[in-house]
Protein backbone atom coordinates (compact mmCIF):
# COMPACT_ATOMS: atom_id res chain seq x y z
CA UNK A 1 125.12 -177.93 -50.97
CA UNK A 2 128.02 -179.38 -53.42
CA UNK A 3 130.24 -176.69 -54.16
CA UNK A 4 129.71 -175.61 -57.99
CA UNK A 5 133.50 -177.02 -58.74
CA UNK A 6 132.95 -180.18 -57.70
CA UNK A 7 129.50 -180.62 -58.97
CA UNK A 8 130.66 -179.46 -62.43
CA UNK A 9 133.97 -182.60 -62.09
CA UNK A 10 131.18 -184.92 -60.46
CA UNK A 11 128.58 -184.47 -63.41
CA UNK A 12 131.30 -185.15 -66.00
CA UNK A 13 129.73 -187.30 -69.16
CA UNK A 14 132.17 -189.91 -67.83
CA UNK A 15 131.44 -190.85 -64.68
CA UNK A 16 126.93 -190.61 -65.97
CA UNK A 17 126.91 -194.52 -66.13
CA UNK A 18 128.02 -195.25 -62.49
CA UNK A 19 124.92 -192.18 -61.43
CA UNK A 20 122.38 -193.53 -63.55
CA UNK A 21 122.89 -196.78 -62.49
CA UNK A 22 123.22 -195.88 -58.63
CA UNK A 23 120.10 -193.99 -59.67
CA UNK A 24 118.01 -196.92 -60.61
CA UNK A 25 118.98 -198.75 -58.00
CA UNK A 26 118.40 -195.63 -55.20
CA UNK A 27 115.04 -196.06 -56.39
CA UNK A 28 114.72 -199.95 -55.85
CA UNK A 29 116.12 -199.48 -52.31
CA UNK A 30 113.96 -197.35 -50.89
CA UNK A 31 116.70 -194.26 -51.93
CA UNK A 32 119.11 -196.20 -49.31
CA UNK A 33 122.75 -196.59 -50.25
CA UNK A 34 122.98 -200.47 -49.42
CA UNK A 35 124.00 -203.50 -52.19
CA UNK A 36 125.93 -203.45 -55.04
CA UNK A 37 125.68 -202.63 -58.62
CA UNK A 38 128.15 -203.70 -61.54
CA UNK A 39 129.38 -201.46 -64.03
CA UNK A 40 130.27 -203.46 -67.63
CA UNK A 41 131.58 -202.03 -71.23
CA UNK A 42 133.65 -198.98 -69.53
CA UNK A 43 135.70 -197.09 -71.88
CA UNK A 44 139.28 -195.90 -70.77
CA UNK A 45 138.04 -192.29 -69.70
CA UNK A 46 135.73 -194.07 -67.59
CA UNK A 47 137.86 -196.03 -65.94
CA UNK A 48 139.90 -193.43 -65.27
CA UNK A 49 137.53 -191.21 -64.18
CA UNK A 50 135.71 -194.22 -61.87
CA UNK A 51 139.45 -194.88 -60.74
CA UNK A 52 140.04 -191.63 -59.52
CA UNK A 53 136.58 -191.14 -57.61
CA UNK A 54 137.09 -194.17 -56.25
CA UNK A 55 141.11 -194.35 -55.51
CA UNK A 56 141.24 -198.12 -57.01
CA UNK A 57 141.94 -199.64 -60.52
CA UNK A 58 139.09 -200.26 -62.35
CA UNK A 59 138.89 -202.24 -65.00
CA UNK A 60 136.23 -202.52 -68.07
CA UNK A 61 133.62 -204.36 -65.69
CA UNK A 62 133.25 -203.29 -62.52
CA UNK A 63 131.49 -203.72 -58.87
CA UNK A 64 130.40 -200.92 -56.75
CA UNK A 65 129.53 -201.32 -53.35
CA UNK A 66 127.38 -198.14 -52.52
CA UNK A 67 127.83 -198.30 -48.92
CA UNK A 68 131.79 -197.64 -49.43
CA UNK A 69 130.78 -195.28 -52.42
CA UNK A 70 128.42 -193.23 -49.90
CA UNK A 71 131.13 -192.71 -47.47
CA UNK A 72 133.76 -192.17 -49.45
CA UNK A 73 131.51 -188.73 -51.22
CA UNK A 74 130.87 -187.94 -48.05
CA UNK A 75 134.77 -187.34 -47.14
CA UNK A 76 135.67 -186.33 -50.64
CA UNK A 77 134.78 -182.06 -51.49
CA UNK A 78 131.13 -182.73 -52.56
CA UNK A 79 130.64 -183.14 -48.44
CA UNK A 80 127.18 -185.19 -48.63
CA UNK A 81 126.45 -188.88 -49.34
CA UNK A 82 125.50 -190.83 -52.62
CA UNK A 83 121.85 -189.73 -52.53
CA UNK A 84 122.65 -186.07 -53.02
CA UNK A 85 124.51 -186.42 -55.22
CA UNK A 86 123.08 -188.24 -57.51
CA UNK A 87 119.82 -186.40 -57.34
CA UNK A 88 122.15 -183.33 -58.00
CA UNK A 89 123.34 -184.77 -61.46
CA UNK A 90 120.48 -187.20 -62.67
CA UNK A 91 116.92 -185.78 -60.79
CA UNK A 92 115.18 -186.85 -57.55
CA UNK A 93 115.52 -190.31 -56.42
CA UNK A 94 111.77 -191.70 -56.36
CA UNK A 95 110.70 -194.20 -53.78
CA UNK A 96 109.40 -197.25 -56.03
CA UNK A 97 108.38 -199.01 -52.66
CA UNK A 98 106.43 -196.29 -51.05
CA UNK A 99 105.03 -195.83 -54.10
CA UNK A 100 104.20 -199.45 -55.03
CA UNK A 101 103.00 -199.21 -51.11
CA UNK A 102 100.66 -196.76 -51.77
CA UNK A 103 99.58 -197.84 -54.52
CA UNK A 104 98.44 -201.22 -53.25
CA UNK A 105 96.81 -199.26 -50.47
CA UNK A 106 94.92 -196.91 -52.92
CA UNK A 107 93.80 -200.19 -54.88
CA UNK A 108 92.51 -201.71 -52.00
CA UNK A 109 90.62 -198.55 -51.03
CA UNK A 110 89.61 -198.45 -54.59
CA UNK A 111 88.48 -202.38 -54.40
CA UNK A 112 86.71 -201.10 -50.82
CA UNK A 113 84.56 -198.79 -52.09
CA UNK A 114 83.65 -200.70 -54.88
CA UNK A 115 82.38 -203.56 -53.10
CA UNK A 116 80.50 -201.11 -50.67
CA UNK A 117 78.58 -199.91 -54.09
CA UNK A 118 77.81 -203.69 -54.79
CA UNK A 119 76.16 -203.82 -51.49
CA UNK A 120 74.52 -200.62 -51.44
CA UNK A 121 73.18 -201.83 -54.92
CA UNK A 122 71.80 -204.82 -53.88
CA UNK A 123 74.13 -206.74 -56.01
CA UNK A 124 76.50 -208.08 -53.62
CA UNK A 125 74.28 -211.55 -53.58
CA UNK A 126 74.93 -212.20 -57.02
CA UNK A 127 78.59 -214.17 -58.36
CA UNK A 128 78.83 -212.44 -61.60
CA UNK A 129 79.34 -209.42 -60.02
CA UNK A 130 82.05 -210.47 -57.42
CA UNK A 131 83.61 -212.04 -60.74
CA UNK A 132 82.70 -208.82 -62.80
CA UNK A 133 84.36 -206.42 -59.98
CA UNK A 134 87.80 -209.49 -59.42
CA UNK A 135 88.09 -208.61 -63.66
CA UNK A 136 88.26 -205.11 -64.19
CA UNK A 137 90.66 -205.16 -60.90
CA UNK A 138 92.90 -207.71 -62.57
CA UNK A 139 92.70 -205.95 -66.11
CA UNK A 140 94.34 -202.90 -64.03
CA UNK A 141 91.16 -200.46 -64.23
CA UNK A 142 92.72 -198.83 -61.05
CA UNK A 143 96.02 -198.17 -62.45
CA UNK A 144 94.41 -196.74 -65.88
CA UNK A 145 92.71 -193.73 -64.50
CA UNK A 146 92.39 -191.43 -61.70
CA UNK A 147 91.01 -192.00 -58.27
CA UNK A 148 88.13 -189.71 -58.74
CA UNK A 149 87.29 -190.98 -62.09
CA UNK A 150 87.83 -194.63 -60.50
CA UNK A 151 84.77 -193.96 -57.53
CA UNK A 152 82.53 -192.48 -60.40
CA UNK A 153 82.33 -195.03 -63.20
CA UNK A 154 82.51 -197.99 -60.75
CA UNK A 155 79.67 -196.23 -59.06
CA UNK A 156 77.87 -195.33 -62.15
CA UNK A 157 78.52 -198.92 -63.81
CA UNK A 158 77.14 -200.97 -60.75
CA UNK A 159 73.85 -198.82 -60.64
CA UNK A 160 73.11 -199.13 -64.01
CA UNK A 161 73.60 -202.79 -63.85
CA UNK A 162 71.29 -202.61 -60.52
CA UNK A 163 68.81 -200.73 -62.90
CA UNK A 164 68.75 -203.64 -65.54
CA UNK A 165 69.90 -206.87 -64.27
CA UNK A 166 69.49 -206.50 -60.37
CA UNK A 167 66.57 -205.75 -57.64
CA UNK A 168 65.92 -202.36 -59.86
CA UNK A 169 65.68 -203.91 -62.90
CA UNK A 170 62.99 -202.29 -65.51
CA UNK A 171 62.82 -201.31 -69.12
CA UNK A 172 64.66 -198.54 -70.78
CA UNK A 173 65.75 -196.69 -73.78
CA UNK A 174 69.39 -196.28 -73.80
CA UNK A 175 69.16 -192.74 -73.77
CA UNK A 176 66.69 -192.98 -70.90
CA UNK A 177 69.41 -195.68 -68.72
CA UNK A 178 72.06 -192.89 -69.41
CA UNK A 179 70.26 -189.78 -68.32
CA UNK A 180 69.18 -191.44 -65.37
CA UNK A 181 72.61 -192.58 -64.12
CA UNK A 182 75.29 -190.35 -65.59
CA UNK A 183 73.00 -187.09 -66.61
CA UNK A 184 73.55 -187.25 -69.60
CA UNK A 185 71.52 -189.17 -72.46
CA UNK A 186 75.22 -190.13 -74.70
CA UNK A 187 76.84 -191.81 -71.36
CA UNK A 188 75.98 -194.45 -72.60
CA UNK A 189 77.67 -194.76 -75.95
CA UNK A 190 79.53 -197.30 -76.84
CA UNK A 191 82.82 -195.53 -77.10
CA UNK A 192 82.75 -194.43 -73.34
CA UNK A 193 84.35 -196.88 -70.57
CA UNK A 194 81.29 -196.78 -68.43
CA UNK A 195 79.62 -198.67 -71.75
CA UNK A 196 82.27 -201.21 -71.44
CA UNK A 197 82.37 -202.08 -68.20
CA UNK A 198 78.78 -202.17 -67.99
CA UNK A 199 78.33 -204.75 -71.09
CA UNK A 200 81.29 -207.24 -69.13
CA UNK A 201 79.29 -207.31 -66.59
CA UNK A 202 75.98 -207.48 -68.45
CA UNK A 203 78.06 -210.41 -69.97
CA UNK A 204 78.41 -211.99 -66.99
CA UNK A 205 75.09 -211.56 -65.67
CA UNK A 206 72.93 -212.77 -68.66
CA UNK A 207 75.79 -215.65 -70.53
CA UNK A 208 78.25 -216.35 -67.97
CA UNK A 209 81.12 -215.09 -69.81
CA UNK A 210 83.46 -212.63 -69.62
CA UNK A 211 84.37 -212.12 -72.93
CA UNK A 212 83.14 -208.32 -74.17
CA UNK A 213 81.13 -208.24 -77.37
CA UNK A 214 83.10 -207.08 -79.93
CA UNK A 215 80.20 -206.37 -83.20
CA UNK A 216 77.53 -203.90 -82.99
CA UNK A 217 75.23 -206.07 -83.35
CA UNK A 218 76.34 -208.27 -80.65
CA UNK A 219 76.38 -205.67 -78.48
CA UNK A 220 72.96 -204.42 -79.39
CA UNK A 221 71.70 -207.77 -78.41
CA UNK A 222 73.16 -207.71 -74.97
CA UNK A 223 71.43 -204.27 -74.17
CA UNK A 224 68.43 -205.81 -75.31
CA UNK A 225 68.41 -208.98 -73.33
CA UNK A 226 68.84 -206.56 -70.36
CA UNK A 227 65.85 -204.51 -70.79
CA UNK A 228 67.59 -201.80 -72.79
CA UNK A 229 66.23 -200.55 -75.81
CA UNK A 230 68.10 -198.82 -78.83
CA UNK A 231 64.65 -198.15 -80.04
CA UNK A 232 60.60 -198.58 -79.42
CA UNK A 233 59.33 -200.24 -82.85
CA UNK A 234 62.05 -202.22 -84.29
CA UNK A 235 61.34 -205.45 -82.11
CA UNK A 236 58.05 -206.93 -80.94
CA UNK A 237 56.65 -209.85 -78.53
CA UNK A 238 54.45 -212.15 -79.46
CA UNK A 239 51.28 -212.91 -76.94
CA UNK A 240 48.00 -214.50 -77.33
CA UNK A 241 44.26 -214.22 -75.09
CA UNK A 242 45.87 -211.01 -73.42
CA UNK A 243 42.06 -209.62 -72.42
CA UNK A 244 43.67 -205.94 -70.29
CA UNK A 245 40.81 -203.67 -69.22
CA UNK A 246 40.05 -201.08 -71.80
CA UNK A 247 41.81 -202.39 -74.84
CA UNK A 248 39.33 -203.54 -76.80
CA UNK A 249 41.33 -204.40 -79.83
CA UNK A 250 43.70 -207.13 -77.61
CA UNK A 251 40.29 -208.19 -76.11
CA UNK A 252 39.52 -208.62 -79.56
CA UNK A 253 42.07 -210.65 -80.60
CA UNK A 254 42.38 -212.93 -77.99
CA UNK A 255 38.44 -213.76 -78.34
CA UNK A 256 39.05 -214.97 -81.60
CA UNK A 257 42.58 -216.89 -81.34
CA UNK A 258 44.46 -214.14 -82.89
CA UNK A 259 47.94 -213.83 -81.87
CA UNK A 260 49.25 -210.40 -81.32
CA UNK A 261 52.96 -208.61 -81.89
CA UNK A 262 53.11 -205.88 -79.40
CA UNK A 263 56.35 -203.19 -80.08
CA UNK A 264 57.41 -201.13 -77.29
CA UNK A 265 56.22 -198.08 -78.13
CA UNK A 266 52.78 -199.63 -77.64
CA UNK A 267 53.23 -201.52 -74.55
CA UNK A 268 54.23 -197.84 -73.31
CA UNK A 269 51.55 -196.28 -74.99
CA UNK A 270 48.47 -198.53 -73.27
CA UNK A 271 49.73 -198.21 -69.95
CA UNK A 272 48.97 -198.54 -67.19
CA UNK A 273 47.35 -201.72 -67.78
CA UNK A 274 44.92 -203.53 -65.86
CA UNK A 275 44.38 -207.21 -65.73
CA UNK A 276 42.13 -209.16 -64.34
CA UNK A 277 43.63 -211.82 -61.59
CA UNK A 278 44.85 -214.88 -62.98
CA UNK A 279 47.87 -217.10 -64.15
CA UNK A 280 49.70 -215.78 -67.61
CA UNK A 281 51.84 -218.78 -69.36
CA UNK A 282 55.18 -217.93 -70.68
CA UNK A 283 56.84 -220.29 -72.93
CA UNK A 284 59.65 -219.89 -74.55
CA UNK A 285 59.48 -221.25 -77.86
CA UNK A 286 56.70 -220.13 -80.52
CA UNK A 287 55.58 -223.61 -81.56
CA UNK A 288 54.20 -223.58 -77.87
CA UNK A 289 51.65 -220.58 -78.80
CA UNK A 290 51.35 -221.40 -82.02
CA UNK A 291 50.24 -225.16 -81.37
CA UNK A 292 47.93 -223.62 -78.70
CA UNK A 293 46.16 -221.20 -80.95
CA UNK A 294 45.73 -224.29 -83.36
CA UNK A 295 44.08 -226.17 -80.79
CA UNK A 296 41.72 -223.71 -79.92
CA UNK A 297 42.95 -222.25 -76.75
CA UNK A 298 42.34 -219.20 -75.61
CA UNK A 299 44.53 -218.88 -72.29
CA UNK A 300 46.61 -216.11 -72.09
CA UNK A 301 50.28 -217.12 -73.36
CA UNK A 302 53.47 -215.02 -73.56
CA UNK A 303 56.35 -216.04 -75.45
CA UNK A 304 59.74 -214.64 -74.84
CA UNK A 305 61.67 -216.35 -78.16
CA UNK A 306 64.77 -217.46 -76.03
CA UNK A 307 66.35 -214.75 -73.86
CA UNK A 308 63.60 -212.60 -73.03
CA UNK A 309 63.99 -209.07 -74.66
CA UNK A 310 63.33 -205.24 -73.46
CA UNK A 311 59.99 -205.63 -75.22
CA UNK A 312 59.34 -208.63 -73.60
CA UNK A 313 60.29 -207.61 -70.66
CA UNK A 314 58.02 -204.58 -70.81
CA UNK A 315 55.06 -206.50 -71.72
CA UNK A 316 55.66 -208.83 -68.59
CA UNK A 317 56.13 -206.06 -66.39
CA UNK A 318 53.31 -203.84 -67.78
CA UNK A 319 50.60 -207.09 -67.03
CA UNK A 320 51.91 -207.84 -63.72
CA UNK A 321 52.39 -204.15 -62.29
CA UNK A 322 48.89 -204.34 -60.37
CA UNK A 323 50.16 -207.51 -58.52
CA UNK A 324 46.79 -209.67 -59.84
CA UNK A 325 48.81 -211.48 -62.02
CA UNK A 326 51.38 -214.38 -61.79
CA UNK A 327 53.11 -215.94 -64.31
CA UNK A 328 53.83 -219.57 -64.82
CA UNK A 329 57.19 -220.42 -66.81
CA UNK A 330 58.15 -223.34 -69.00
CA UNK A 331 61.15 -223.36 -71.07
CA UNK A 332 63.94 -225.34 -72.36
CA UNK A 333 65.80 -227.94 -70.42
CA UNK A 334 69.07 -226.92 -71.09
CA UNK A 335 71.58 -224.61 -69.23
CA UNK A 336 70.37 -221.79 -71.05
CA UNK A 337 66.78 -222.77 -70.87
CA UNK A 338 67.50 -222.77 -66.60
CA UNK A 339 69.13 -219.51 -66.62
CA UNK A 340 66.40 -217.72 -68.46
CA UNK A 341 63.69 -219.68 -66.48
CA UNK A 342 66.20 -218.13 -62.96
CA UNK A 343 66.12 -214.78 -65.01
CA UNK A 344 62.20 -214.25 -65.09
CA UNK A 345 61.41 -216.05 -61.45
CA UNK A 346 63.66 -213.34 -59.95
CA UNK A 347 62.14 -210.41 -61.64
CA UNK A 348 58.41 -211.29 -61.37
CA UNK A 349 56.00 -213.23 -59.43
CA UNK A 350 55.95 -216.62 -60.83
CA UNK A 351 55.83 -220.57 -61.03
CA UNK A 352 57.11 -223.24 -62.92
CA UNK A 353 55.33 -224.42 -65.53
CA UNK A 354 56.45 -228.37 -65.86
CA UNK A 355 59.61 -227.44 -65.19
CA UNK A 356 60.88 -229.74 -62.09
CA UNK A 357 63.06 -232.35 -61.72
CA UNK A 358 59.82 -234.75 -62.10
CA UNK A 359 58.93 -233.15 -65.07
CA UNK A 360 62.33 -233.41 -66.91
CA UNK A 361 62.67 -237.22 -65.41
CA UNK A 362 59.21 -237.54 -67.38
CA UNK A 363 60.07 -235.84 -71.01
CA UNK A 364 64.05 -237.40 -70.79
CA UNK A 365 61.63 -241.00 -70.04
CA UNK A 366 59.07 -239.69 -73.00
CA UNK A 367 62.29 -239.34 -75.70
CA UNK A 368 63.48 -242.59 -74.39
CA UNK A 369 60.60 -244.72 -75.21
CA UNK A 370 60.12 -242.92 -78.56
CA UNK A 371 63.44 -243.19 -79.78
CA UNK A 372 64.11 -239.58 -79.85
CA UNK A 373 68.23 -239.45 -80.21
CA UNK A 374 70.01 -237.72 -77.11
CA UNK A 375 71.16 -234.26 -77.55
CA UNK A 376 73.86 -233.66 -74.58
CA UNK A 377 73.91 -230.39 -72.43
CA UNK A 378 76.31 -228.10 -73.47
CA UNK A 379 77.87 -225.11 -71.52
CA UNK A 380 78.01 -224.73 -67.76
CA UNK A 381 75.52 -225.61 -65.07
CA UNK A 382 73.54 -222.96 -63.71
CA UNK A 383 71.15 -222.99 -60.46
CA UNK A 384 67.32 -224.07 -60.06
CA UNK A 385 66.47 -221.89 -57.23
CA UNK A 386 62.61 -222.87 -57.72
CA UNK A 387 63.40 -226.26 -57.97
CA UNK A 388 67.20 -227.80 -56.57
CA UNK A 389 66.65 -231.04 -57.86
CA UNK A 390 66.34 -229.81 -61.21
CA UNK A 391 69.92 -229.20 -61.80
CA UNK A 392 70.77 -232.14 -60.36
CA UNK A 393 68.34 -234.43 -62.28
CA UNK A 394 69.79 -232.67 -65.29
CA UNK A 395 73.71 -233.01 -64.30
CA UNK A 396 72.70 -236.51 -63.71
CA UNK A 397 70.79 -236.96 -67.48
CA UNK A 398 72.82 -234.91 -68.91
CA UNK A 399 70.29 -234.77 -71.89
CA UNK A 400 68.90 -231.72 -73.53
CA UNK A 401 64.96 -231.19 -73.68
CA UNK A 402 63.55 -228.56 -76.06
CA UNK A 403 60.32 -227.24 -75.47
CA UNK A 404 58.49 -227.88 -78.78
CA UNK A 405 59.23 -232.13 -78.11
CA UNK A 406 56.65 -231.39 -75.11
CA UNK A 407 54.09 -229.43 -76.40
CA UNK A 408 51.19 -231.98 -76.24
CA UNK A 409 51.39 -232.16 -72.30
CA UNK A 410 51.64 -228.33 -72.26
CA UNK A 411 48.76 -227.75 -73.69
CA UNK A 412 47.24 -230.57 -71.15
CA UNK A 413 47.47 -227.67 -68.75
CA UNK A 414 45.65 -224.92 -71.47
């Protein structure tokens, strides 16, 4: 222990810059006394004061070695070496490199048992997560919050992305995702983190991008492109010749070439349903359904309206539940168009519709010969696991095919 006399000289308000500084750089070093530090802007007490601990002249700027400086306390009265004292007069000495040590090592535990959750989730097969997981790592989620609370929203966000966008994935209600994965119906709200991190990756998953929605609205429209309801009546899905087993009133409807806007609610309401076997078509634009109902067909069409939506996604997995039914797909031939055709061939059993590499050879030939002017793709390209050659064909083309410039050889098929 320093004796109280020569802690009392040694904590004198002159000689605080040379401790603070040797504290700062204790820290750096591991709390060894090695290097040197330089002292600028003394004042004359300082000097003197420095002078005297140090028996030298010492001018306005000055170099300490802390080696010397160590041994020399250690001879002088306060009979212990430069760490002592200076936790004595300033506070403990923390180790920034254990620390920054164990820190890296907690991170990569952290990373560890997040990519074990992936796995266990079924998600690890997928890119956007490995590049959802690499971004909340680099925008320092570890460092933000405690280990604990690290494990449980990393656990919670990657099931409820499991329960939406992976093998899982089904229809909810907001309230109903949140009960089911936190235990409580709010935590899911969009002020909470687990929200947050669960849109970037829902981001990822459904647009390939990272960015986070930043409106209400835009966020409303991400839940709902994942099968997540805010509601069960404000959105509906247009169908035609849907002829399910005790609903007389769709039976109805389709008989005479009535199309039909089902909400959620309802979809819920009339299940379980029961189909007979056979092949639903789902299009993606209206025109397709509407120019069928025109022409007198009577097949049973689906049409998602772009990126398919929670009541859309109910509907299809309300008619193919039973396993008679299989869906055949057509959309656009765009990126987007591809990744929603990827989206629905994951999640259900189903075909393609015209919608190969021989079919979009045919309609990019077909706009050719009729003058139609090119539109180029836009965005990124995106995989054709039904079809390889489609993405190809397309990178190849580069031309954008919407479905309503094919409807005439769609409805061939009808």
């Amino acid at each position: 222990m320093i004796p109280p006399a020569t802690l009392a000289y040694l904590s004198s308000p002159v000689l605080r810059p040379l401790w603070a500084a040797a504290h700062s750089r204790l820290a750096r070093n591991g709390r060894t006394a090695r290097g040197r530090l330089t002292l600028t802007s003394l004042d004359p007490p300082q000097r003197e004061a420095l002078g005297h601990l140090l028996d030298r002249i010492v001018t306005a700027t000055h170099t300490v070695d802390l080696s010397q400086l160590d041994e020399r306390l250690r001879t002088t009265a306060a009979g212990t070496g430069l760490l002592d004292v200076v936790e004595a007069v300033v506070g403990p000495v923390p180790d920034r490199r254990a620390l920054a040590s164990a820190s890296r090592s907690q991170r990569a535990a952290l990373r560890d048992h997040a990519t074990a959750a992936l796995t266990t989730a079924g998600l690890s097969g997928h890119a956007w997560a490995h590049e959802w997981m690499d971004q909340l790592w680099r925008q320092g989620l570890p460092a933000r919050l405690p280990a604990d609370d690290v494990h449980r929203v990393i656990e919670q966000a990657v099931a409820t992305l499991a329960r939406t966008v992976g093998e899982q994935a089904r229809t909810w209600s907001r309230g109903e995702l949140a009960q089911a994965v936190t235990g409580s119906a709010h935590g899911l709200d969009d002020d909470t983190t687990l929200a947050r991190l669960v849109l970037r990756g829902l981001a990822l998953a459904l647009t390939g991008s990272p960015t986070l929605p930043t409106g209400a609205a835009e966020r409303r429209a991400l839940w709902d492109a994942a099968g997540v309801a805010g509601d069960t009546i404000a959105t509906t899905v247009l169908a035609c010749g849907l002829r399910p087993h005790g609903i007389a009133w769709l039976q109805e409807r389709a008989d005479i070439g009535a199309e039909s806007h089902l909400t959620l609610r309802e979809i819920r309401r009339l299940a379980p349903w029961s189909m007979p076997p056979q092949t639903v078509y789902v299009c993606e634009n209206p025109r397709v359904l509407e120019a069928a109902l025109d022409n007198g067909v009577r097949a049973p069409i689906v049409c998602t309206m772009g990126n398919p939506t929670t009541v859309t996604l109910a509907l299809l997995d309300a008619i193919t539940a039973a396993g008679h039914v299989t869906l055949a797909y057509h959309g656009d031939f765009d990126w987007p168009g591809i990744a929603i055709a990827a989206r629905i061939m994951r999640r259900y059993p189903a075909a393609p519709w015209q919608f190969t590499a021989v079919h979009y050879r045919e309609a990019v030939a077909q706009a050719t010969r009729r003058g139609t002017p090119r539109q180029p793709l836009t965005g990124s390209p995106v995989q054709s696991p039904w079809d390889p050659a489609l993405v190809v064909a397309m990178a190849e083309q580069n031309v954008a095919i919407h479905e309503e410039a094919l409807i005439e050889t769609l409805l061939a098929d009808l």
